[in-house]
Structure formats: structure tokens, C-alpha cells
N, C-alpha and C. Protein backbone atom coordinates (compact mmCIF):
# COMPACT_ATOMS: atom_id res chain seq x y z
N UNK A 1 8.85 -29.27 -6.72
CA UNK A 1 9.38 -28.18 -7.52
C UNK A 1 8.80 -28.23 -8.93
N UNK A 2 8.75 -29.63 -9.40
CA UNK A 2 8.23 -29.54 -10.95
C UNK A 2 6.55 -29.25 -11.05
N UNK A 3 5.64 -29.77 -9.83
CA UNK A 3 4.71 -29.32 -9.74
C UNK A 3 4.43 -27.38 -9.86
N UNK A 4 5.32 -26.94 -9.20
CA UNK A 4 4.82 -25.63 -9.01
C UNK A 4 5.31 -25.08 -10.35
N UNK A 5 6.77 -25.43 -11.08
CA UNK A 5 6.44 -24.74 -12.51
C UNK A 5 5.62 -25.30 -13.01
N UNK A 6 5.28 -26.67 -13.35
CA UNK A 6 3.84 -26.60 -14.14
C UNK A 6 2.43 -25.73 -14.04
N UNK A 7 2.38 -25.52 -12.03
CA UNK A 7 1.45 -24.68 -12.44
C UNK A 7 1.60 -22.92 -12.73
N UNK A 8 2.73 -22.54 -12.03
CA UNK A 8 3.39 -21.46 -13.24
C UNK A 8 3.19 -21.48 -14.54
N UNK A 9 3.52 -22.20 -14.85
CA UNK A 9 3.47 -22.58 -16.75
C UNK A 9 1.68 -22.51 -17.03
N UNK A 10 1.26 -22.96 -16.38
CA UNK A 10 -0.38 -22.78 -16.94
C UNK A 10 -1.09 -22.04 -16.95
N UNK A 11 -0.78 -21.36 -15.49
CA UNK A 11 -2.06 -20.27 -14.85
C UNK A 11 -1.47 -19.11 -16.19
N UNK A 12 -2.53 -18.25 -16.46
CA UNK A 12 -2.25 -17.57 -17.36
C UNK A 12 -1.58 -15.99 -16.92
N UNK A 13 -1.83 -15.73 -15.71
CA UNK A 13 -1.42 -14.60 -14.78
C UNK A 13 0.22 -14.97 -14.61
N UNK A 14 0.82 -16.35 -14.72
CA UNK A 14 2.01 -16.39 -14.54
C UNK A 14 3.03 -16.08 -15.36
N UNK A 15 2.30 -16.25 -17.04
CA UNK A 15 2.52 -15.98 -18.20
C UNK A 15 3.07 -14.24 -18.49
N UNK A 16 2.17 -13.64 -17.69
CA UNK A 16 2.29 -12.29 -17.78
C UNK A 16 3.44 -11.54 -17.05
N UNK A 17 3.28 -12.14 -16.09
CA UNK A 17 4.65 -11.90 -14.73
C UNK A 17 5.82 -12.69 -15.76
N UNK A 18 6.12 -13.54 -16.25
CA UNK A 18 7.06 -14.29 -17.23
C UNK A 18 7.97 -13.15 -18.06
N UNK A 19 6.53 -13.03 -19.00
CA UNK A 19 6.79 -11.50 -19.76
C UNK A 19 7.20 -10.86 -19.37
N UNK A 20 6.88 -10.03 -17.98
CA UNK A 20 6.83 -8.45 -17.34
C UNK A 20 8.68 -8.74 -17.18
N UNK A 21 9.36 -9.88 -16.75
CA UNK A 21 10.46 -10.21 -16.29
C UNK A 21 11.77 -10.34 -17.38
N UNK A 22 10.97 -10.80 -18.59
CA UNK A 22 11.57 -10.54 -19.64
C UNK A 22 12.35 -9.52 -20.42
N UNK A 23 11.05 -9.00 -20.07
CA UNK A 23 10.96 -7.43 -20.63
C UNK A 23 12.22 -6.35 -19.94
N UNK A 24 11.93 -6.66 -18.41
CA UNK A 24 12.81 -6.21 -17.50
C UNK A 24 14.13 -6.55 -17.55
N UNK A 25 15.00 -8.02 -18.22
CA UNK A 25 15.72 -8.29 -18.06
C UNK A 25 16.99 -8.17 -19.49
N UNK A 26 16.13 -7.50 -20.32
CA UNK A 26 16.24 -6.95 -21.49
C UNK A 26 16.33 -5.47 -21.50
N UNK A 27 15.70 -5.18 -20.78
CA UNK A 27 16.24 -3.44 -20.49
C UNK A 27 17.38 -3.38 -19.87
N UNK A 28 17.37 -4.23 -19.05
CA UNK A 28 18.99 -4.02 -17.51
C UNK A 28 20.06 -4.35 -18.45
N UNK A 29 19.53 -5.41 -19.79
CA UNK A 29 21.00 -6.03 -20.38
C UNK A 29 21.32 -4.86 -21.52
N UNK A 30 20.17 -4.32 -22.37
CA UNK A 30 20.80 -3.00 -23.25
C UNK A 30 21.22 -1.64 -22.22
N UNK A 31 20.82 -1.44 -20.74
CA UNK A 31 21.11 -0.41 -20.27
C UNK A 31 23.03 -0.28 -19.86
N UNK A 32 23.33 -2.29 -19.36
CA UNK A 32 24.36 -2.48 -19.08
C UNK A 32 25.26 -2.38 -20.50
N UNK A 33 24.69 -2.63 -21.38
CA UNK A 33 25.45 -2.74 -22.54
C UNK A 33 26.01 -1.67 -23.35
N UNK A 34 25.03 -0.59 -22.93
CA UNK A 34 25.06 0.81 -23.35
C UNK A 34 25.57 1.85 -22.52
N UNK A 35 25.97 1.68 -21.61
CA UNK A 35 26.10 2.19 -20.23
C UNK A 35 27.18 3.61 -20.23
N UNK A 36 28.20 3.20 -21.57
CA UNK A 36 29.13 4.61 -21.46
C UNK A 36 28.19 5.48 -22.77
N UNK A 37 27.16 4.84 -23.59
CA UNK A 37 27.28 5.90 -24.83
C UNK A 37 25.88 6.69 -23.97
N UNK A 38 25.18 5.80 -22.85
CA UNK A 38 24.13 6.81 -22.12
C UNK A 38 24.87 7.86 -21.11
N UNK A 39 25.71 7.25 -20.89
CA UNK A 39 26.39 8.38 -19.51
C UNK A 39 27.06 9.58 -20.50
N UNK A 40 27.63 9.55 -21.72
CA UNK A 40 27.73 10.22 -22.61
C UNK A 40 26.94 11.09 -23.34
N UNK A 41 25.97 10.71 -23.16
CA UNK A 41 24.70 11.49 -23.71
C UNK A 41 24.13 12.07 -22.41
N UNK A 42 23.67 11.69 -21.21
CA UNK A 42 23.14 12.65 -20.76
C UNK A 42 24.46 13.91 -19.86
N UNK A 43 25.24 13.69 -20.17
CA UNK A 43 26.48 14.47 -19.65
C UNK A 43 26.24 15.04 -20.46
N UNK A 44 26.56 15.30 -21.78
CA UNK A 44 26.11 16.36 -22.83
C UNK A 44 24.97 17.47 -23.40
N UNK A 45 23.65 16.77 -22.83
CA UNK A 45 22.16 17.16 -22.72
C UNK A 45 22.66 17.76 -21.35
N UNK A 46 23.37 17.72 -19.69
CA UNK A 46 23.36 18.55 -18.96
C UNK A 46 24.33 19.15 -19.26
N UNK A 47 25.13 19.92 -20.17
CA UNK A 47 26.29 20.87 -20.20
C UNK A 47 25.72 21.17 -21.07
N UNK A 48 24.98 21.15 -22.02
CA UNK A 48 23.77 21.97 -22.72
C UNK A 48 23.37 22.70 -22.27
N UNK A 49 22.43 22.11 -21.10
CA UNK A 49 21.59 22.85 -20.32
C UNK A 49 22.09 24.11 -19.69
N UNK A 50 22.90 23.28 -18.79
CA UNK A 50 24.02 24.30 -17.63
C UNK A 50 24.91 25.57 -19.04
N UNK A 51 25.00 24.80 -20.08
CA UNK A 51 25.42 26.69 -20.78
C UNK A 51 24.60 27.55 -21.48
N UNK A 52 22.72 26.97 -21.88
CA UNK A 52 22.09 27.63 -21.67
C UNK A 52 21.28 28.43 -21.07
N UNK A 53 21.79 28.05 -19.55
CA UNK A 53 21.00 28.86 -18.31
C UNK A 53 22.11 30.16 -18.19
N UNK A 54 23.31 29.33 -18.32
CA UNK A 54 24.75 30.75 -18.40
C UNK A 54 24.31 31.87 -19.47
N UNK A 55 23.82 31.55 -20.57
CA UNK A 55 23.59 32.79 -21.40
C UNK A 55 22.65 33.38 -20.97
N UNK A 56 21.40 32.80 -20.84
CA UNK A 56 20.65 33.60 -20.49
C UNK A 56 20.38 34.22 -18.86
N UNK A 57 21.09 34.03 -17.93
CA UNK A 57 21.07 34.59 -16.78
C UNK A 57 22.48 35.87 -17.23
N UNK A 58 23.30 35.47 -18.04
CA UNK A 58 23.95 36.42 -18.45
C UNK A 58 25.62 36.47 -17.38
């Protein structure tokens, strides 16, 4: 096991996948964190929408 993170840890392609996971696990934690002021916002951007299609279809 300690062999294979070391060579994780070295190869430089593993470094990147490291990152890519990071990155990912940092979005899921502000998406979870944010989760009612986004569902709040796009509920509002679609009842926008939905009462600007009402005016103009009339």
C-alpha cells in the first residue's frame, strides 16, 4: 500500500488527478453548503422567466 502512494506521489500525472479531485471536492462542499441560497436563486431566475413569457405571449 505504501509503495503505491509513493508512486502516486511521484508520477507527475498523479499530481494532476490529486488536483482535478480537489478541485471537485471543493465544489460538492460550497454546492452542499450553499444549497438553499442556490435553490433560491434559480427558483427566482425561473419565475422570472415563466412571467416574462406570460407578458409577452399575452
Amino acid at each position: 500500500m505504501m509503495n503505491l502512494l509513493e508512486k502516486i506521489w511521484r508520477d507527475e500525472d498523479a499530481v494532476g488527478v490529486v488536483e482535478l479531485i480537489l478541485i471537485l471536492v471543493v465544489i460538492i462542499g460550497l454546492v452542499v453548503i450553499f444549497k438553499n441560497q442556490m435553490t433560491s436563486l434559480v427558483n427566482k431566475i425561473f419565475s422570472s422567466v415563466t412571467n416574462g413569457t406570460k407578458k409577452i405571449t399575452g
